[in-house]
N, C-alpha and C. Protein backbone atom coordinates (compact mmCIF):
# COMPACT_ATOMS: atom_id res chain seq x y z
N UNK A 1 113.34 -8.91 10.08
CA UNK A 1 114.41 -8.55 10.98
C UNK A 1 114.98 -9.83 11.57
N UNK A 2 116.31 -10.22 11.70
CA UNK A 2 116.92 -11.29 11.74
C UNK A 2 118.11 -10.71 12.76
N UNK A 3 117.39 -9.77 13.45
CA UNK A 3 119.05 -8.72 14.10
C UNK A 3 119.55 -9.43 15.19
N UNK A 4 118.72 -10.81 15.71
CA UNK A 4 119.06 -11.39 17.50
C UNK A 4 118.24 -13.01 16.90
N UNK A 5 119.38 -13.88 17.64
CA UNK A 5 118.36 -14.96 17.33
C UNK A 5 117.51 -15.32 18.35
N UNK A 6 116.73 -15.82 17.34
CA UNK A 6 115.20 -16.38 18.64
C UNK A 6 114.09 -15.06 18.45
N UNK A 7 114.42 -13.96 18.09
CA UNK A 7 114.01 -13.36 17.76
C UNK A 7 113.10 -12.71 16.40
N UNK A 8 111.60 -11.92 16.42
CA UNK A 8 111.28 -12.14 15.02
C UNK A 8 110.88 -10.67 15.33
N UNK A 9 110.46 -9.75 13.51
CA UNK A 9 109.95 -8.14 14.11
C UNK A 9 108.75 -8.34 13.98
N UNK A 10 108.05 -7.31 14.69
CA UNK A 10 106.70 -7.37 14.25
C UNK A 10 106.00 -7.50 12.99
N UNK A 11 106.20 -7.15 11.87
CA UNK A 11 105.96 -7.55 10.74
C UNK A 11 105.47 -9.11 10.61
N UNK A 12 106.70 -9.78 10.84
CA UNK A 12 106.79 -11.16 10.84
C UNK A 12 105.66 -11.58 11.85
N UNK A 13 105.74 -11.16 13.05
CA UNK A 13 104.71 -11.83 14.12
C UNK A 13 103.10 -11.25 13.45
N UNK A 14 102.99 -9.94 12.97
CA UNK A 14 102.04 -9.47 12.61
C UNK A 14 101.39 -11.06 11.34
N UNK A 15 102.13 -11.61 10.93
CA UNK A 15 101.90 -11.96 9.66
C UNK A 15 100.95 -13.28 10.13
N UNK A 16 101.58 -13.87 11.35
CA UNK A 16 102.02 -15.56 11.67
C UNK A 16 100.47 -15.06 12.70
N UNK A 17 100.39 -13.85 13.11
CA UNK A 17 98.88 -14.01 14.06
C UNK A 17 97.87 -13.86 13.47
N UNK A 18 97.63 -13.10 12.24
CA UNK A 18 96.70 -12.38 11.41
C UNK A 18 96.07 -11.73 11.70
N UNK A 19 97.03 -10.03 12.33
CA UNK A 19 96.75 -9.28 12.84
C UNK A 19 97.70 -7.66 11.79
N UNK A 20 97.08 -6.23 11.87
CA UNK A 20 98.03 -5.56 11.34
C UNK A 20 99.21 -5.56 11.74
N UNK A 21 99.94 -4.79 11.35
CA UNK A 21 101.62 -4.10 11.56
C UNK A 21 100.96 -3.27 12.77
N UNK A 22 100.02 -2.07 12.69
CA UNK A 22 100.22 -1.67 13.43
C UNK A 22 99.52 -1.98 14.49
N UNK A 23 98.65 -3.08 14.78
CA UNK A 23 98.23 -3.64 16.09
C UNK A 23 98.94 -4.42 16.49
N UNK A 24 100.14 -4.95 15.64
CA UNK A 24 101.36 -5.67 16.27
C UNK A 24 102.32 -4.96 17.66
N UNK A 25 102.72 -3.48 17.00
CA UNK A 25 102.87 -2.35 17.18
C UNK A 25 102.00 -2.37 18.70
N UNK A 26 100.98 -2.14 18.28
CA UNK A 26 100.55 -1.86 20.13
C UNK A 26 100.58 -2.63 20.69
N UNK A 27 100.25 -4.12 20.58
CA UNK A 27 100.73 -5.12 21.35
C UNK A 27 101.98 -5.29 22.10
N UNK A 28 102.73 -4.81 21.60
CA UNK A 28 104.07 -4.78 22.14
C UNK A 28 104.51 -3.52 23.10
N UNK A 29 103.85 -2.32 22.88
CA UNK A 29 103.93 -0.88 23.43
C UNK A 29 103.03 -0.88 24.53
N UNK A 30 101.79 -1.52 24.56
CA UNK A 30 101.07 -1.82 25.76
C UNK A 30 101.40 -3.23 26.98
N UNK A 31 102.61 -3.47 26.42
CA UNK A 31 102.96 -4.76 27.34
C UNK A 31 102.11 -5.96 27.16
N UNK A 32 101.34 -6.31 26.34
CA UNK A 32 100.64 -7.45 26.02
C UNK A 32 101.31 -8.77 25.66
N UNK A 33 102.72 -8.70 25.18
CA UNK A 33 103.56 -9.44 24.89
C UNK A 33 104.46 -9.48 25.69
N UNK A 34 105.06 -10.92 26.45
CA UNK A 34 105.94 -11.06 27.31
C UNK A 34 107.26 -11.12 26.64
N UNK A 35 108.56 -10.44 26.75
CA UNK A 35 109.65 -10.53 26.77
C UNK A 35 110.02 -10.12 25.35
N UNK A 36 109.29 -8.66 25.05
CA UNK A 36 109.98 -8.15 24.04
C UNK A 36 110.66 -7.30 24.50
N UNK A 37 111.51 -6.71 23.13
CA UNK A 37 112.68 -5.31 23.72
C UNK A 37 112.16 -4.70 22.51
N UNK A 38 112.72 -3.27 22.76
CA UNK A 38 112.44 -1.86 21.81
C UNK A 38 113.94 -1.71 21.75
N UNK A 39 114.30 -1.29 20.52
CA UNK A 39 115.55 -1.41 19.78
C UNK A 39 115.52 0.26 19.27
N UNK A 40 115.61 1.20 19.57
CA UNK A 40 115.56 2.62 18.70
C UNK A 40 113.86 2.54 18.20
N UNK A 41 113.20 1.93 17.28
CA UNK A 41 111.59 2.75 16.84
C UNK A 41 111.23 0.88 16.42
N UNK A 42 112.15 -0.18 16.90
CA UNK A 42 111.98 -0.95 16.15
C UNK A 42 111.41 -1.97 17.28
N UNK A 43 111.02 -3.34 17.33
CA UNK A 43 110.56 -4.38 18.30
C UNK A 43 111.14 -5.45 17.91
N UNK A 44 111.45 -6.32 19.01
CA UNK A 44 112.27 -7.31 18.72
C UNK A 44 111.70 -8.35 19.67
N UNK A 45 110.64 -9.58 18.88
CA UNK A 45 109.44 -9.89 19.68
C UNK A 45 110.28 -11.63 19.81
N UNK A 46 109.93 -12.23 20.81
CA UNK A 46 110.74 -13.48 20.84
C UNK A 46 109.61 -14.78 19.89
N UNK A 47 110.54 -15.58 19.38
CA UNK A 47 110.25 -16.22 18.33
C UNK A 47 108.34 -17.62 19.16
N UNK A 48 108.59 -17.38 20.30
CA UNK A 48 108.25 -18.44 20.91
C UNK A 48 106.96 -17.76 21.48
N UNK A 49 106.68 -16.32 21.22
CA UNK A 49 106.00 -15.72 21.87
C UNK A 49 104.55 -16.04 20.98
N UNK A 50 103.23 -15.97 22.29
CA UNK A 50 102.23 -16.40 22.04
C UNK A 50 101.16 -15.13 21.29
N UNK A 51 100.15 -15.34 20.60
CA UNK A 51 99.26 -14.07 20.50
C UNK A 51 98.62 -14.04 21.46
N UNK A 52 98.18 -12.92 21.93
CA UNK A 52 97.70 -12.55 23.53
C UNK A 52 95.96 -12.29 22.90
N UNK A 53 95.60 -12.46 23.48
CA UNK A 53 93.60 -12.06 23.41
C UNK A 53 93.62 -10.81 23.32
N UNK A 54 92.79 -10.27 22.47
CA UNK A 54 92.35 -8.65 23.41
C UNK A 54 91.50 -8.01 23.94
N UNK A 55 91.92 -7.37 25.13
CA UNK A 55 91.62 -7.10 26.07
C UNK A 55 90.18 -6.22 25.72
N UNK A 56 90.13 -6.02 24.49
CA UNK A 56 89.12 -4.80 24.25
C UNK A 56 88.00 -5.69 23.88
N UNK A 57 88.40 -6.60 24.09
CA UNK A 57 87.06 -7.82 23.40
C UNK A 57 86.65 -9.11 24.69
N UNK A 58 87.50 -8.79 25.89
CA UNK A 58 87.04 -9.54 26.64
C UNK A 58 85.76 -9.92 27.15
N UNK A 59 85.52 -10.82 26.90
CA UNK A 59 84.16 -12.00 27.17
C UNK A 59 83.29 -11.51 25.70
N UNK A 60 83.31 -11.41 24.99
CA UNK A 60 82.67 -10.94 24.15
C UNK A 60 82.95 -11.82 22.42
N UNK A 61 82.29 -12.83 22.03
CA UNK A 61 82.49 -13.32 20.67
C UNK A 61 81.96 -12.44 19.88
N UNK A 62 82.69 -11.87 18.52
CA UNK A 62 82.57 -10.63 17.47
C UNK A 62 81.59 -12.07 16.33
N UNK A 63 80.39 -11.60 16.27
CA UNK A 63 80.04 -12.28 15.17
C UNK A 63 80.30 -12.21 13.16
N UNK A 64 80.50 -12.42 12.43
CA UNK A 64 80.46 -11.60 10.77
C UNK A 64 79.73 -10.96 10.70
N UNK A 65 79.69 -9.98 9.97
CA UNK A 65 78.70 -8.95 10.05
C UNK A 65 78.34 -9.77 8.37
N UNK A 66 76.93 -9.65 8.49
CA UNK A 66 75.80 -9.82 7.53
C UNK A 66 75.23 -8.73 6.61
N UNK A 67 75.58 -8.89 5.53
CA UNK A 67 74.74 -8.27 4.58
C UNK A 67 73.73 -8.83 4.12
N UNK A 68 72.49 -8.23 3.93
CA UNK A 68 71.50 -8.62 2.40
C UNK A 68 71.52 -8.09 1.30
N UNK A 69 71.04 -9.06 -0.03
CA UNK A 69 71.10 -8.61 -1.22
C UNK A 69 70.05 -8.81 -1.35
C-alpha cells in the first residue's frame, strides 16, 4: 500500500518486524503502535514507526523449545 506518503500497510510492516499479518493487525487495533490511521478495513502504519514489545510477554525471555532424537 503506497496510498499516503511516509506511510507503509501492515503487510509491509508485518514483513520488516518478523511478525504475522495478523499480529500486525492487532498491533495496530490495540493501540500498540503510535500514529496509525484505519482507512475503511485497511491500516496505514507510519513509515518511521517502531516494533512495540509485547505486552503478553512482559519480563519474560521465551526460550527455543527443544526436542530430542
Amino acid at each position: 500500500m503506497n496510498g499516503g506518503k511516509g506511510y507503509i500497510s501492515v503487510r509491509e510492516a508485518s514483513c520488516r518486524w518478523g511478525v504475522s499479518g495478523r499480529r500486525g493487525n492487532q498491533h495496530c487495533a490495540e493501540g500498540w503502535i503510535s500514529g496509525v490511521s484505519q482507512f475503511g478495513r485497511s491500516w496505514a502504519i507510519p513509515e518511521d514507526a517502531e516494533k512495540t514489545s509485547d505486552p503478553r510477554f512482559k519480563g519474560r525471555h521465551l526460550e527455543p523449545v527443544r526436542t530430542s532424537t
